[in-house]
C-alpha atoms as a PDB file:
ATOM      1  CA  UNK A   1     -51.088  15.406  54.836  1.00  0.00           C
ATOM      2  CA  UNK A   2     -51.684  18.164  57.532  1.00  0.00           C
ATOM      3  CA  UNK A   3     -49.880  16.061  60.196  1.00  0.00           C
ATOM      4  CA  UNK A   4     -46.992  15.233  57.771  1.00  0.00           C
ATOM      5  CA  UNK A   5     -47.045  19.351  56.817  1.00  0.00           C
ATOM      6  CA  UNK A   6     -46.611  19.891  60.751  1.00  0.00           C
ATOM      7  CA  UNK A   7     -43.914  17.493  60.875  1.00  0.00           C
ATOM      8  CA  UNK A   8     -41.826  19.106  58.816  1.00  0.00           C
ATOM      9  CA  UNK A   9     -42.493  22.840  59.836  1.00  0.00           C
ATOM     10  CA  UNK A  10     -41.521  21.555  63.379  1.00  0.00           C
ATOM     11  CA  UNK A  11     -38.394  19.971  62.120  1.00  0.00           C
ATOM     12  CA  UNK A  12     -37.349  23.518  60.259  1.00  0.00           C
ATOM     13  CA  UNK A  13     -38.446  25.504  63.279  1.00  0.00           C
ATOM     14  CA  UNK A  14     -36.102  23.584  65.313  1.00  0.00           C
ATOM     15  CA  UNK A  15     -33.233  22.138  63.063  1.00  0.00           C
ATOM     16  CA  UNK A  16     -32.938  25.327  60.640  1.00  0.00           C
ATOM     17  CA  UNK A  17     -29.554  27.382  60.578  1.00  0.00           C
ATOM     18  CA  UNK A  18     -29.019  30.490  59.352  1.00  0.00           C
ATOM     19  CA  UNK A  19     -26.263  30.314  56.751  1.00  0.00           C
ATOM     20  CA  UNK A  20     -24.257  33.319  56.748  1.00  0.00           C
ATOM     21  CA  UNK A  21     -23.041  32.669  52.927  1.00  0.00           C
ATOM     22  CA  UNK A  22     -26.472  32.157  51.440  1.00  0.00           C
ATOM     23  CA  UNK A  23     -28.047  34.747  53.605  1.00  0.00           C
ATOM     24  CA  UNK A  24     -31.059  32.685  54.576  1.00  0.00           C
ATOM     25  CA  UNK A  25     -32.238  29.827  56.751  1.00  0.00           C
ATOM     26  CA  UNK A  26     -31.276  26.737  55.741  1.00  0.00           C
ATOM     27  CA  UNK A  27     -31.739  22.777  56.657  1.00  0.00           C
ATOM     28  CA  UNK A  28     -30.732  19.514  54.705  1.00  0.00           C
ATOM     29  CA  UNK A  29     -33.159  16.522  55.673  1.00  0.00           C
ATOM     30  CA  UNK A  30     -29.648  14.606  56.394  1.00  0.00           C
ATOM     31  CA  UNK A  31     -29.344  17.187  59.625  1.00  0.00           C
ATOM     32  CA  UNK A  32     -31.750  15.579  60.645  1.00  0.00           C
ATOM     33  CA  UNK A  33     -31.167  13.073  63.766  1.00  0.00           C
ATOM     34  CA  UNK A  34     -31.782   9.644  62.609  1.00  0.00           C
ATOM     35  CA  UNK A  35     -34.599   8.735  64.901  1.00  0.00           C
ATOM     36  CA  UNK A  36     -36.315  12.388  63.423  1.00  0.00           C
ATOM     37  CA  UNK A  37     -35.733  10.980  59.821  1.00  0.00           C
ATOM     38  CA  UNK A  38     -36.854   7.755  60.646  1.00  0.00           C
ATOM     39  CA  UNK A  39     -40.235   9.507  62.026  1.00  0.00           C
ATOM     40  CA  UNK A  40     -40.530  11.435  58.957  1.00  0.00           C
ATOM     41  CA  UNK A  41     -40.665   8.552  56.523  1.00  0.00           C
ATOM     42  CA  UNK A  42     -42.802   6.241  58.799  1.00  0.00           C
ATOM     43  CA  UNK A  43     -45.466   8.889  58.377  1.00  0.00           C
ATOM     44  CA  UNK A  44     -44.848   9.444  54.654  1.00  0.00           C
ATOM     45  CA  UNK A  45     -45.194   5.894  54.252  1.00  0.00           C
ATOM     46  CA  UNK A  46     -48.278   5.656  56.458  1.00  0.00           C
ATOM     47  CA  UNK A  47     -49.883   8.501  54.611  1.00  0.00           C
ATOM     48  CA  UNK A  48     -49.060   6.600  51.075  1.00  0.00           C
ATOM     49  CA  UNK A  49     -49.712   3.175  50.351  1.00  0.00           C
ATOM     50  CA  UNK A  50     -47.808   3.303  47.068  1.00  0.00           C
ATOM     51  CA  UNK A  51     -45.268   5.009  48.619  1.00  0.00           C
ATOM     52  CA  UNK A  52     -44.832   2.324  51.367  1.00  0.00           C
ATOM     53  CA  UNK A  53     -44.803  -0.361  48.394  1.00  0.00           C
ATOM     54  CA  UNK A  54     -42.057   1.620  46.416  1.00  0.00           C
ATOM     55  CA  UNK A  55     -39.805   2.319  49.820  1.00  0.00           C
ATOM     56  CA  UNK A  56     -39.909  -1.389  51.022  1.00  0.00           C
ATOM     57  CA  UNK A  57     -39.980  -3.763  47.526  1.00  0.00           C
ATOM     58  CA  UNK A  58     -37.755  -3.359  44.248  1.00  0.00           C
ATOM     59  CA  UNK A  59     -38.238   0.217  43.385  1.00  0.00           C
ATOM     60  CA  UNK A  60     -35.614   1.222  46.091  1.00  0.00           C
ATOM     61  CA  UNK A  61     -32.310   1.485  44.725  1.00  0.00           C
ATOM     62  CA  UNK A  62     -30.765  -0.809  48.411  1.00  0.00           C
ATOM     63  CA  UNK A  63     -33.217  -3.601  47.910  1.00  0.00           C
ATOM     64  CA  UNK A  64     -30.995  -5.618  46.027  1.00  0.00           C
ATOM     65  CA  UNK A  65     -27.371  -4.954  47.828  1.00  0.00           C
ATOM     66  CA  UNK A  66     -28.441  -4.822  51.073  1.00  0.00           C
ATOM     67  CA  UNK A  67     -32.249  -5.025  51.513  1.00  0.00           C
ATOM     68  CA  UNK A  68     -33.508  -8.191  50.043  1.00  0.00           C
ATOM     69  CA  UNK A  69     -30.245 -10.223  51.472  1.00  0.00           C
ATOM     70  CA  UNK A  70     -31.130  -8.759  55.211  1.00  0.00           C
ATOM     71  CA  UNK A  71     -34.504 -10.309  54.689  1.00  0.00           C
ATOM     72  CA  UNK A  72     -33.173 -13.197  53.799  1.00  0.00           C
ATOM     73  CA  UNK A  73     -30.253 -13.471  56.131  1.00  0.00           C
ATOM     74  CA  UNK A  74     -32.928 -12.877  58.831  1.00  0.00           C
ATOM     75  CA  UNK A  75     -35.706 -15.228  57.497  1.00  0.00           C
ATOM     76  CA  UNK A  76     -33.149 -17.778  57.879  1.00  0.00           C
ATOM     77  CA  UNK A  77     -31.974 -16.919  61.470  1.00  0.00           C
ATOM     78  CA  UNK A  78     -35.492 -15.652  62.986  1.00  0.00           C
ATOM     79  CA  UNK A  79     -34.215 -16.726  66.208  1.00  0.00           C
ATOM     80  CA  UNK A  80     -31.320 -14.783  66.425  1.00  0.00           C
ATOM     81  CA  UNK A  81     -31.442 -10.930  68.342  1.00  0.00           C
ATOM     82  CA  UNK A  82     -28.784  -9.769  66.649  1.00  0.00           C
ATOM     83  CA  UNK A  83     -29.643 -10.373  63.294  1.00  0.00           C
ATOM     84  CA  UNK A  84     -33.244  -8.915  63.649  1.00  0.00           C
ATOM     85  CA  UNK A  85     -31.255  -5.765  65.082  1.00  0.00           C
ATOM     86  CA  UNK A  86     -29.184  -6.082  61.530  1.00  0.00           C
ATOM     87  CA  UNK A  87     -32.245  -6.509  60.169  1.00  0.00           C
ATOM     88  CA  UNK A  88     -34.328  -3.632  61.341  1.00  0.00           C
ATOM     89  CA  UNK A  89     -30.869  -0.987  60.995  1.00  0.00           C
ATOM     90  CA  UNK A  90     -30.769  -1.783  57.174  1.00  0.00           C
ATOM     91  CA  UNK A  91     -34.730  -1.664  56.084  1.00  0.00           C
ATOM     92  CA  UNK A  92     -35.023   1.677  58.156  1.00  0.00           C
ATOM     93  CA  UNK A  93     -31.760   3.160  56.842  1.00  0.00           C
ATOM     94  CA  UNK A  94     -33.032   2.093  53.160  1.00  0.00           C
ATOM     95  CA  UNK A  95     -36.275   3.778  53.500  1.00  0.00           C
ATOM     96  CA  UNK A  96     -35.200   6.715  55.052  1.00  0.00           C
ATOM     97  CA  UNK A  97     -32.500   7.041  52.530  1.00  0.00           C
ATOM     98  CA  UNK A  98     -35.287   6.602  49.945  1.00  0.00           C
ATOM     99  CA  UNK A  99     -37.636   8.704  51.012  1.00  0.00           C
ATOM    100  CA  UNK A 100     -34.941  11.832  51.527  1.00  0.00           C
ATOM    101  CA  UNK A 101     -36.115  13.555  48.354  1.00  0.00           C
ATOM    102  CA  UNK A 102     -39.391  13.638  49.600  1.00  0.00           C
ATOM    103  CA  UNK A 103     -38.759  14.324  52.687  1.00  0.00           C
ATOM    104  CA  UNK A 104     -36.009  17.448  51.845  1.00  0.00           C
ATOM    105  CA  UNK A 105     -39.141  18.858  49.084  1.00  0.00           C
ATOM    106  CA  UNK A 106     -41.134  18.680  52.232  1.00  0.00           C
ATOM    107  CA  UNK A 107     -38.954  20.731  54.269  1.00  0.00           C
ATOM    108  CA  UNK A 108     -37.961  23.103  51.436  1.00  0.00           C
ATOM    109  CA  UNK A 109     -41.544  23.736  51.285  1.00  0.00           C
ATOM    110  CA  UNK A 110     -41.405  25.037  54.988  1.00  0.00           C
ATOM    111  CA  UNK A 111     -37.813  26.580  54.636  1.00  0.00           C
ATOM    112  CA  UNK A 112     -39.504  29.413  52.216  1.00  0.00           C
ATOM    113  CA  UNK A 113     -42.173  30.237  54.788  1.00  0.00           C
ATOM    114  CA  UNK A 114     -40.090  29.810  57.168  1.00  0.00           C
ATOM    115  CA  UNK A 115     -37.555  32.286  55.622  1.00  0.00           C
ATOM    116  CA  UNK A 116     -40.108  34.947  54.429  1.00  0.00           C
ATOM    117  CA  UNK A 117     -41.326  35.115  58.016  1.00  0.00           C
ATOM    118  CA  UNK A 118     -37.907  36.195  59.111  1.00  0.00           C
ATOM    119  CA  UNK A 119     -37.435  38.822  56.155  1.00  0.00           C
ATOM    120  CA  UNK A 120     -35.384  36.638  53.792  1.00  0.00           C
ATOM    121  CA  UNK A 121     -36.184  34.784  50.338  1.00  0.00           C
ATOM    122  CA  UNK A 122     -35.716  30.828  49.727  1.00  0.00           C
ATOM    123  CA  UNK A 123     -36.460  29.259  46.864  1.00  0.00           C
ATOM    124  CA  UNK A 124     -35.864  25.446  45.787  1.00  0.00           C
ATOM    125  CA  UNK A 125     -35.729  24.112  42.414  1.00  0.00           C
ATOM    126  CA  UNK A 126     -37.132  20.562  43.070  1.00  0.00           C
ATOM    127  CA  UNK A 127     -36.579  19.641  39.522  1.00  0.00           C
ATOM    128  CA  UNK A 128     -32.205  20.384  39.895  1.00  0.00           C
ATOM    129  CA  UNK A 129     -31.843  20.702  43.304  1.00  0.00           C
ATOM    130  CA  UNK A 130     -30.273  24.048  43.085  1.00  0.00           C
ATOM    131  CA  UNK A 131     -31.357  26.263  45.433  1.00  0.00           C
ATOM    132  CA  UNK A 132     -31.776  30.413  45.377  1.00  0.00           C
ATOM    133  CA  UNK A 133     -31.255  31.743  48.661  1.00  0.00           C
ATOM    134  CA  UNK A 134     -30.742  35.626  49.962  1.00  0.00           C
ATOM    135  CA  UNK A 135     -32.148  38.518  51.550  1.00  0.00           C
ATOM    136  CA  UNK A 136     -35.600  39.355  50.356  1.00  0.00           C
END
């Protein structure tokens, strides 16, 4: 979990903002680049078995619009490039996506060290999503 920690104190040490508005540091997992996203849930998954199971099988929210017919589409064409390209795009865009709320709690986690260090206050509530942001 260290190495997923560092991940995401990386990703707010070099993706945060500061908002003007909210008075703080701020940074949305979806400002992310892809291929950074992409990173972040290959390690959550690789750190979390049942996370991995959830993320890939029928516990994501995609797996039956656009998931479980890529897999199929592709089982039946295994020869084709482009449809393993099609393929690959979907499952990692339908993990990512469902891993977001992890990976944003993650990063939220950092932003309020992250913050405090620079002399303002951050606080997330995982539970709404409504954050508290402002000088400390």
């Amino acid at each position: 979990m260290n190495q997923i920690m560092d991940f995401a104190e990386g990703c707010v040490e070099k993706y945060a903002t500061f908002d003007g508005c909210d008075g703080c540091y701020t940074l949305d997992v979806y400002e992310l680049p892809d291929f950074v996203q992409h990173e972040f849930a290959a390690m959550l998954i690789g750190n979390d078995e049942s996370l991995a199971v959830e993320a890939t099988g029928p516990d994501n929210k995609k797996w039956d619009s656009k998931m479980l017919p890529a897999l199929t589409r592709y089982l039946k064409n295994s020869t084709d490039k482009d449809e393993q390209a099609e393929f690959n795009r979907i499952w990692i865009e339908c993990i990512t996506s469902h891993l977001a709320n992890q990976m944003q709690s993650l990063i939220d986690d950092c932003m309020t060290d992250f913050n405090f260090d620079h002399g303002y206050r951050f606080s997330s509530s995982k539970y709404y999503g409504i954050a508290s942001h402002g000088p400390i």
